[in-house]
C-alpha atoms as a PDB file:
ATOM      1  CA  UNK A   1       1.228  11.174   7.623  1.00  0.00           C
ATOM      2  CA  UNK A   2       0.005   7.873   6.053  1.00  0.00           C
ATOM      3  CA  UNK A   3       0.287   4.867   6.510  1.00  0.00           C
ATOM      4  CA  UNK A   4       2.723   2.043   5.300  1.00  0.00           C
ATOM      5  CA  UNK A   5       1.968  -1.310   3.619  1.00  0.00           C
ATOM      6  CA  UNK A   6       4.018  -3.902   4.353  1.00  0.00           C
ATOM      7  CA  UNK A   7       4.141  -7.513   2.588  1.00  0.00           C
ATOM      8  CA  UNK A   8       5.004  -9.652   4.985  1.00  0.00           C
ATOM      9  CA  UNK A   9       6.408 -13.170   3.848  1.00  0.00           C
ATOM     10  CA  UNK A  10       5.315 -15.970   6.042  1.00  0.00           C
ATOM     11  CA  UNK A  11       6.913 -18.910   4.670  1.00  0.00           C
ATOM     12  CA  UNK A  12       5.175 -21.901   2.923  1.00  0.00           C
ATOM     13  CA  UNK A  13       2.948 -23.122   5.578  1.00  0.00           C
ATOM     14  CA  UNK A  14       4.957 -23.985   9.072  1.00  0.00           C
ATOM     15  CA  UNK A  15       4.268 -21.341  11.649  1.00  0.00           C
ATOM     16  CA  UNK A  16       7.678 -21.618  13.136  1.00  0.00           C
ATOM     17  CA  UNK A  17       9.337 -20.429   9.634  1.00  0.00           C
ATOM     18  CA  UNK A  18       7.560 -16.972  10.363  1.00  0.00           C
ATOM     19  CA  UNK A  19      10.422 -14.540  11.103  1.00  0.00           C
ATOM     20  CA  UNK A  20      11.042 -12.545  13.925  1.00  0.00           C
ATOM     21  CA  UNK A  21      10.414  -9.049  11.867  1.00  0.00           C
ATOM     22  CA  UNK A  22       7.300 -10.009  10.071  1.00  0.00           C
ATOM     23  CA  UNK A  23       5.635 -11.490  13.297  1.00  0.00           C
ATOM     24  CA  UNK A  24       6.624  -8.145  14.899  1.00  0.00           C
ATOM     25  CA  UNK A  25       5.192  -6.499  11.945  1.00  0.00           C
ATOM     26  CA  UNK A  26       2.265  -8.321  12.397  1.00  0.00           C
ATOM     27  CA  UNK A  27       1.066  -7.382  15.664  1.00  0.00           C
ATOM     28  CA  UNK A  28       1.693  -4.171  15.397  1.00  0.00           C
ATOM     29  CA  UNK A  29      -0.354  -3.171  12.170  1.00  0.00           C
ATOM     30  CA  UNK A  30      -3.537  -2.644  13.039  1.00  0.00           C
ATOM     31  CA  UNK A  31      -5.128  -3.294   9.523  1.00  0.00           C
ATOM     32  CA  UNK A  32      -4.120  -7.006   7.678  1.00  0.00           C
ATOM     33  CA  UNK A  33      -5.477  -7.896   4.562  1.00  0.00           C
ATOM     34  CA  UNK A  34      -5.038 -11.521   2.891  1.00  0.00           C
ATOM     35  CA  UNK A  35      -5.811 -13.475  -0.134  1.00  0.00           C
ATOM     36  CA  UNK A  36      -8.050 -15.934   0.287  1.00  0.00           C
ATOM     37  CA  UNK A  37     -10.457 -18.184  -2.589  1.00  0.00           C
ATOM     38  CA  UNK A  38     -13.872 -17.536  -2.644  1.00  0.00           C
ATOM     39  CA  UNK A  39     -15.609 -19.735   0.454  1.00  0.00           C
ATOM     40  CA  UNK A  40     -12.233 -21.218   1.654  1.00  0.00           C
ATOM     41  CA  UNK A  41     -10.142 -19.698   4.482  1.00  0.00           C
ATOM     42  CA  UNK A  42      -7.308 -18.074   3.590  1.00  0.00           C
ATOM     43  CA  UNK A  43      -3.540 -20.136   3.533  1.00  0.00           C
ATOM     44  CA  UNK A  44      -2.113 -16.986   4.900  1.00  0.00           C
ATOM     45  CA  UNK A  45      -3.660 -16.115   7.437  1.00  0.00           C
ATOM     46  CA  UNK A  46      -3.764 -19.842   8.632  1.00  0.00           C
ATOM     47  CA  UNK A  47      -0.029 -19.574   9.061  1.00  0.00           C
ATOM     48  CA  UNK A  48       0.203 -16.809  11.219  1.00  0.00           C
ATOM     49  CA  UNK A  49      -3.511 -17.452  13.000  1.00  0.00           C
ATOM     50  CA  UNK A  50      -1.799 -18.375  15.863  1.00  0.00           C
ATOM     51  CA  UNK A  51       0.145 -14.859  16.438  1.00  0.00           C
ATOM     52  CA  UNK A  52      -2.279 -12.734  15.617  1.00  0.00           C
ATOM     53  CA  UNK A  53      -3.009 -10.655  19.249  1.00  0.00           C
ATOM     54  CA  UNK A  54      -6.781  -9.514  18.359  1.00  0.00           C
ATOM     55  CA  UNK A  55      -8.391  -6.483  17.494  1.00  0.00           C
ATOM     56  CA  UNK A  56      -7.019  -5.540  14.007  1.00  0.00           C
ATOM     57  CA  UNK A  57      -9.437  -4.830  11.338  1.00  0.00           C
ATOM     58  CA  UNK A  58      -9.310  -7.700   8.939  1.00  0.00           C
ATOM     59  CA  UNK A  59      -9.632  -7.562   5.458  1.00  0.00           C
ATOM     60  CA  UNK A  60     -10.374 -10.717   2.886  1.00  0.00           C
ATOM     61  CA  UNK A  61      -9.478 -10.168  -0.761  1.00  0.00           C
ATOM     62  CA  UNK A  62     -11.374 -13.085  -2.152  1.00  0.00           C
ATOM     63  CA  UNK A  63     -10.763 -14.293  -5.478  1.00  0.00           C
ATOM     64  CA  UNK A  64     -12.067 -16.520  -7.434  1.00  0.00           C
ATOM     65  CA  UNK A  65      -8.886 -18.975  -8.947  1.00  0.00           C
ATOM     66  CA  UNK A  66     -11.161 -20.453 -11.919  1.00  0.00           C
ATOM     67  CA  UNK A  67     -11.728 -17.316 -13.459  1.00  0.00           C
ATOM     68  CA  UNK A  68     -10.253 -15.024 -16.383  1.00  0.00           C
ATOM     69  CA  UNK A  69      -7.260 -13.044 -15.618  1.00  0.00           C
ATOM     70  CA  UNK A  70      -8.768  -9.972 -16.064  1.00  0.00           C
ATOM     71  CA  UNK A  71     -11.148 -10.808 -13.711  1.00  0.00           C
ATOM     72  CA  UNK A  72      -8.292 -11.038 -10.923  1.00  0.00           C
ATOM     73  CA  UNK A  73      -7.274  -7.516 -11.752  1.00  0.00           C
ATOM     74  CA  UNK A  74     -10.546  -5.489 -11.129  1.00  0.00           C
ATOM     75  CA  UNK A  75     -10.292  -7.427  -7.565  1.00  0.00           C
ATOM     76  CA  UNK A  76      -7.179  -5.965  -7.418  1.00  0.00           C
ATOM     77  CA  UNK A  77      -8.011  -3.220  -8.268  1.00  0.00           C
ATOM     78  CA  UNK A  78     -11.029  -2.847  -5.613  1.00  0.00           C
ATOM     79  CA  UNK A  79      -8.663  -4.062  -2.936  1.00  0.00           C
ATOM     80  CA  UNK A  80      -5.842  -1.910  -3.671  1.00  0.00           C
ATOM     81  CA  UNK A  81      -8.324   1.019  -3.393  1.00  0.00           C
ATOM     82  CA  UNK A  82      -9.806  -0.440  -0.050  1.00  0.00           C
ATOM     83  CA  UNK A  83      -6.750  -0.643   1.580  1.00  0.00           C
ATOM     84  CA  UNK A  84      -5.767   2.729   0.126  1.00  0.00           C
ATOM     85  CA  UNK A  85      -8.665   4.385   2.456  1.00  0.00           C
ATOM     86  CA  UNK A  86      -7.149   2.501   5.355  1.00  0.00           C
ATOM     87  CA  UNK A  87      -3.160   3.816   4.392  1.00  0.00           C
ATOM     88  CA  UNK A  88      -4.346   7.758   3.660  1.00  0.00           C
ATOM     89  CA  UNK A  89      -5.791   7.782   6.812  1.00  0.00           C
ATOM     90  CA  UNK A  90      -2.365   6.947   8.881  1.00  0.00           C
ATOM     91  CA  UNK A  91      -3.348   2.941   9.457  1.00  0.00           C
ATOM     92  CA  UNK A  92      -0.517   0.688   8.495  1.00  0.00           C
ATOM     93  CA  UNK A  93      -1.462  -2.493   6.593  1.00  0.00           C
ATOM     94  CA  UNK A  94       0.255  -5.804   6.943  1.00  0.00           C
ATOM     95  CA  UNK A  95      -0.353  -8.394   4.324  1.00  0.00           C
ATOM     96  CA  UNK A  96       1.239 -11.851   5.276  1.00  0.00           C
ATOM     97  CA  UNK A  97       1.929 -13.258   2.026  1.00  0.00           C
ATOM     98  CA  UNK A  98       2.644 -17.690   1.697  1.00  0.00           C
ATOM     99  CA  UNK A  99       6.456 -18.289   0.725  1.00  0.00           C
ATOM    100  CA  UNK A 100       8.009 -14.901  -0.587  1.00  0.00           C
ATOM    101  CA  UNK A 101       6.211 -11.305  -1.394  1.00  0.00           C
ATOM    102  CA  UNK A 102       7.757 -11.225  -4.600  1.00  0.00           C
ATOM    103  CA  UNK A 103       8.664 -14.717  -5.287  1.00  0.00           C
ATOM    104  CA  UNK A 104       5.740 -15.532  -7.680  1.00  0.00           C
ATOM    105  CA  UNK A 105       3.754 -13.823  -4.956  1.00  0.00           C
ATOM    106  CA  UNK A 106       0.142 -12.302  -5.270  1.00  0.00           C
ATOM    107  CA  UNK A 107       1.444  -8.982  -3.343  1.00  0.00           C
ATOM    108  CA  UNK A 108       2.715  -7.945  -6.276  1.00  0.00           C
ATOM    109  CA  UNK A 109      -0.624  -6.790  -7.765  1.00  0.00           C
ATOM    110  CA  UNK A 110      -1.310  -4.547  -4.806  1.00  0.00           C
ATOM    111  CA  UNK A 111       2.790  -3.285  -4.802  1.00  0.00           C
ATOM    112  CA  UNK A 112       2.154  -2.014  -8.426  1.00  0.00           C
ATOM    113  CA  UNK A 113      -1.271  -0.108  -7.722  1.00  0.00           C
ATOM    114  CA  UNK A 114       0.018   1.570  -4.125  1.00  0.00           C
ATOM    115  CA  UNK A 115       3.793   1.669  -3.978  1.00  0.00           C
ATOM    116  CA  UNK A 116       3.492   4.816  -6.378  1.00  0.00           C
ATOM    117  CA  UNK A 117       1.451   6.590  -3.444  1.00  0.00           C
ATOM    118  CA  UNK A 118       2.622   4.863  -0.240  1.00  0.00           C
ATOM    119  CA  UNK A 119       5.364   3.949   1.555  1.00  0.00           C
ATOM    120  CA  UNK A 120       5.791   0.216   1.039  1.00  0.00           C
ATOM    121  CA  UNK A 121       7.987  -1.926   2.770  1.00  0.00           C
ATOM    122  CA  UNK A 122       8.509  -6.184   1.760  1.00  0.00           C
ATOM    123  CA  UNK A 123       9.643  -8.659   4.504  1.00  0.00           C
ATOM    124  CA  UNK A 124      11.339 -11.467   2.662  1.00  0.00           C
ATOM    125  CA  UNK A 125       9.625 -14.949   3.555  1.00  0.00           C
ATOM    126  CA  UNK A 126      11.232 -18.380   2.947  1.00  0.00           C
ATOM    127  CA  UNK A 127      10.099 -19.616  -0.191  1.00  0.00           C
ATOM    128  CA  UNK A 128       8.561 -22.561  -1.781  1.00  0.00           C
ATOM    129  CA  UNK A 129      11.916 -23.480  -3.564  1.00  0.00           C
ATOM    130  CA  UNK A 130      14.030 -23.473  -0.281  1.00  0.00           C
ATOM    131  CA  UNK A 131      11.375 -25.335   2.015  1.00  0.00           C
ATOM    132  CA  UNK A 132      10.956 -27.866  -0.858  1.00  0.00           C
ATOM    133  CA  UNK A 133      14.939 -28.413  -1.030  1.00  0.00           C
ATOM    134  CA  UNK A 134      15.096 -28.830   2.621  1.00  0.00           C
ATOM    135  CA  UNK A 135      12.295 -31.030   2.970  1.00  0.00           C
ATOM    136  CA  UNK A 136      13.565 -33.754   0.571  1.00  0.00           C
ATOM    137  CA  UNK A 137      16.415 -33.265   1.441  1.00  0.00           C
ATOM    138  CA  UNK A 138      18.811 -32.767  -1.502  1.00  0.00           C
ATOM    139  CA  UNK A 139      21.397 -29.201  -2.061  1.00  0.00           C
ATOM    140  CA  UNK A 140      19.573 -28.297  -5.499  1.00  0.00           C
ATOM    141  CA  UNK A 141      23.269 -26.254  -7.179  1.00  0.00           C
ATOM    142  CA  UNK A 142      26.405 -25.878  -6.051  1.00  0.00           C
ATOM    143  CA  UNK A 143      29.677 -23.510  -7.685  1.00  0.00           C
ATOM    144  CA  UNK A 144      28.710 -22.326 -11.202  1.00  0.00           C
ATOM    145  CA  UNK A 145      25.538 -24.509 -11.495  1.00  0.00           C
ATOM    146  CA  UNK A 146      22.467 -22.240 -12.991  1.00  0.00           C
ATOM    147  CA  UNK A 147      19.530 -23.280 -11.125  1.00  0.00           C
ATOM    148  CA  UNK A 148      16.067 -22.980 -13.664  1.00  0.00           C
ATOM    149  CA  UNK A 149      12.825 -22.265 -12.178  1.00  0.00           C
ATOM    150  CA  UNK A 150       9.863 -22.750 -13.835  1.00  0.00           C
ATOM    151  CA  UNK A 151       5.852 -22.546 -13.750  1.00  0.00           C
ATOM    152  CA  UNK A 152       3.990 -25.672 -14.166  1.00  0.00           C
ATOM    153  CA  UNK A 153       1.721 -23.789 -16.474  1.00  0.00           C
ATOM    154  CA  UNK A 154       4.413 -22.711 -19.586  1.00  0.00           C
ATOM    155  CA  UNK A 155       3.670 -24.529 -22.466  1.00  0.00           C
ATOM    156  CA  UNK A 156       5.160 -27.999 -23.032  1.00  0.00           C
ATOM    157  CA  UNK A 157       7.372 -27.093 -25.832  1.00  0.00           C
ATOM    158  CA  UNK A 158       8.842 -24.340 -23.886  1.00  0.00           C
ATOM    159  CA  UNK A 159       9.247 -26.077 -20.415  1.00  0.00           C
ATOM    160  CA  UNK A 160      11.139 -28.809 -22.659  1.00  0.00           C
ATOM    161  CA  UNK A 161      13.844 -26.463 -23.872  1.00  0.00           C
ATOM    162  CA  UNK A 162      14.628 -25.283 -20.556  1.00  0.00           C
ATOM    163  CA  UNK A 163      14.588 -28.244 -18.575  1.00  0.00           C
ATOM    164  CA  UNK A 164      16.959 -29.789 -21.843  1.00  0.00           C
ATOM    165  CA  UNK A 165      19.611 -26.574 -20.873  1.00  0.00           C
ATOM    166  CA  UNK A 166      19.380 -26.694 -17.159  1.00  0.00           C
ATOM    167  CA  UNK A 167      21.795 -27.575 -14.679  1.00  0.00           C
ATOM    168  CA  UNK A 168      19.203 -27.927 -12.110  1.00  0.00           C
ATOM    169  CA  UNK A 169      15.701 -27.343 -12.251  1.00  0.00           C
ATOM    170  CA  UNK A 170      12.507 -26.886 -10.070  1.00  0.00           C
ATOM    171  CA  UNK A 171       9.018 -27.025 -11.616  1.00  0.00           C
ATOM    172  CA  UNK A 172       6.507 -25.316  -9.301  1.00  0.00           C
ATOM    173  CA  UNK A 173       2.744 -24.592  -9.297  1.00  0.00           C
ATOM    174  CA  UNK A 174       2.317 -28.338 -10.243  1.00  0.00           C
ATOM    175  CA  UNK A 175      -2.001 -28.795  -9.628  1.00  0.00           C
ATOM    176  CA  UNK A 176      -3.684 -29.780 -13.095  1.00  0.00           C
ATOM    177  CA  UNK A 177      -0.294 -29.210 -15.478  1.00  0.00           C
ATOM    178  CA  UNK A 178       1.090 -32.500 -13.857  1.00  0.00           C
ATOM    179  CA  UNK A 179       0.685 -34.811 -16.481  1.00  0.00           C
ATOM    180  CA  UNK A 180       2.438 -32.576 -19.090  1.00  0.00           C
ATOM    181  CA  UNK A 181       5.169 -31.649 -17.026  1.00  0.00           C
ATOM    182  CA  UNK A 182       5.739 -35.650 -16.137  1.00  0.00           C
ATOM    183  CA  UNK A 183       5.721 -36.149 -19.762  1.00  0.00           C
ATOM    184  CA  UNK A 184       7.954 -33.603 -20.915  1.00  0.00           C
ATOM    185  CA  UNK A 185      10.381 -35.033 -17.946  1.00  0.00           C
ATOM    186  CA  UNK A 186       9.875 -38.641 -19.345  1.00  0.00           C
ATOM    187  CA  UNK A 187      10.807 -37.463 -22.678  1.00  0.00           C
ATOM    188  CA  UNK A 188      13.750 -35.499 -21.491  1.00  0.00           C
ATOM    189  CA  UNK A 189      15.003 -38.649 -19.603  1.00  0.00           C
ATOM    190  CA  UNK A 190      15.170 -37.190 -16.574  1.00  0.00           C
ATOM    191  CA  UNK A 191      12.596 -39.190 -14.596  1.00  0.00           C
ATOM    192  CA  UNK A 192      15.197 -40.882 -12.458  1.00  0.00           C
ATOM    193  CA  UNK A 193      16.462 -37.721 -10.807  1.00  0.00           C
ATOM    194  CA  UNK A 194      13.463 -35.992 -10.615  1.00  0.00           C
ATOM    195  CA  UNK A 195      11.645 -35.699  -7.074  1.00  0.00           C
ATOM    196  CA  UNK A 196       8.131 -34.522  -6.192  1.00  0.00           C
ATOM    197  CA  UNK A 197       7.385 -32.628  -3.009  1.00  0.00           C
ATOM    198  CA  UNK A 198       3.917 -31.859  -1.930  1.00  0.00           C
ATOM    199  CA  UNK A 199       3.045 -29.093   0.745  1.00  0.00           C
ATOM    200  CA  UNK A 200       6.414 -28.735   2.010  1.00  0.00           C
ATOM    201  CA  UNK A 201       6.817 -28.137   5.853  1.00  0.00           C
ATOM    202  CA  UNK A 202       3.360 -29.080   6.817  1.00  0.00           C
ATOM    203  CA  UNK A 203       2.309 -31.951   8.410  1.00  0.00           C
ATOM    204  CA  UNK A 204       0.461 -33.837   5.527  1.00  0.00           C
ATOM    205  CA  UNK A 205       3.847 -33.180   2.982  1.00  0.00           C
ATOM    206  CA  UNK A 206       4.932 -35.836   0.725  1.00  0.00           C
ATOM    207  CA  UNK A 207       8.064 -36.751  -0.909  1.00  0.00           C
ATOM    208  CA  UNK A 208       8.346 -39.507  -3.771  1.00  0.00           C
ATOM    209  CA  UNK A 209      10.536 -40.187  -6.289  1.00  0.00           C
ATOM    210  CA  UNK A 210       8.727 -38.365  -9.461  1.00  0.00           C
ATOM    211  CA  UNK A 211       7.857 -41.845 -10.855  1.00  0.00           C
ATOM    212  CA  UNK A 212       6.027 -43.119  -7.664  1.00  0.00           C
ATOM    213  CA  UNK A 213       3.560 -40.047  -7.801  1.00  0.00           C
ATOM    214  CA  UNK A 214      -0.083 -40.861  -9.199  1.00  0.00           C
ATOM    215  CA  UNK A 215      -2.510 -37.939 -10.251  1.00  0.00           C
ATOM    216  CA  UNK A 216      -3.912 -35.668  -8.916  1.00  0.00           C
ATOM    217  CA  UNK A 217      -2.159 -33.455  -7.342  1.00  0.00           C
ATOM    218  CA  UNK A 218      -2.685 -30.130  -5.407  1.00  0.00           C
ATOM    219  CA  UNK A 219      -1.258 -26.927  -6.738  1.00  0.00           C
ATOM    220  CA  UNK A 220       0.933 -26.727  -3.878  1.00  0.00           C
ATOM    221  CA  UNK A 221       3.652 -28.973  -5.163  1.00  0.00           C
ATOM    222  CA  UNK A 222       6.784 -28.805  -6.814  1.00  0.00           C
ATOM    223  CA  UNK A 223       8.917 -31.048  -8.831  1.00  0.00           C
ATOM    224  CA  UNK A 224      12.753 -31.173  -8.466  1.00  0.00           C
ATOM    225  CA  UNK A 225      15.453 -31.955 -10.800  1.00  0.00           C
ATOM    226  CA  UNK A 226      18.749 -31.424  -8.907  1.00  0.00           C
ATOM    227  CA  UNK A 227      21.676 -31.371 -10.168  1.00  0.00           C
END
């Protein structure tokens, strides 16, 4: 028998949007592993510190945001195989995952390396997107609107044809692509409707009208364009 790995989503910050099956999930794995950036604690785990009942084997995946791509792979790589020594030998391994597992979520990376060799099982979280909505708050769609989400990060000329086309639109992943998302916005003309959110559900969010917000801003913000 081996063990299962299970991506827990803990929701984008507040402890209280933990669910009921992850935070039983939780304390009952004995093994939990969590992203975390090299010499900073991890977002994760800060969410569910509070129910964790002591005793598990912990596991940090650091890595390091500023570097290449393919240097975030061979830590994948090494922690996929890490935990895989924990799931052969019967442990189950929780990983509480921010927002969603597989809304733009880092537990992807270990779901492709293991799920071909263990049983894996994905605890939907609230995500970014709906604590961001409710925050504000404003119903993004409604009927047939098609809602667009997009990373901060695209580039300009392709975040500008599908904000142009959208019903409704969220821009997320915000941090140093601010000023060229703003200004695709601006060109677009849809500065008026467009409202920034920063850190959703935690106690130092912000909400402003997109044309009240100054630079810089932290990665964990999100621009809206509702309908």
């Amino acid at each position: 028998m081996t063990g299962t790995l299970y991506g827990l989503g803990v929701g984008p910050g507040d402890p209280e949007l933990v669910t009921l099956k992850a935070l039983r999930i939780l304390r009952a794995c004995p093994v939990i592993a969590y992203l975390a950036a090299n010499e900073s604690d991890s977002f994760a785990r800060s969410i569910v510190a509070e129910h964790l009942p002591g005793g598990q084997t912990e596991l940090a995946i650091r890595i390091d945001m500023s570097a290449p791509a393919s240097d975030g792979q061979a830590i994948y790589d090494r922690a996929a195989e890490e935990l895989a020594v924990h799931l052969a030998s019967g442990r189950d391994v929780a990983v509480p995952c921010e927002g969603d597992p597989f809304f733009y979520g880092s537990f992807q990376y270990l779901f492709t390396r293991l799920a071909g060799r263990f049983p894996v099982r994905v605890v939907p979280g609230v995500s970014s997107l709906t604590a961001t909505a409710a925050a504000v708050p404003v119903p993004l769609t409604s009927r047939n609107d098609v809602l667009t989400v997009l990373p901060a990060p695209l580039d300009a000329a392709v975040l500008k044809a599908r904000l142009a086309v959208a019903d409704a639109a969220a821009v997320m992943k915000l941090g140093r692509h601010f000023d060229k998302v703003r200004a695709v916005i601006d060109e677009l003309g849809l500065t008026a409707r467009a409202l920034y959110v920063e850190r959703a559900g935690l106690p130092e969010q912000r909400v402003l009208p997109l044309a009240e917000v100054r630079p810089p801003v932290p990665y964990f913000s999100m621009i809206l364009v509702p309908r």
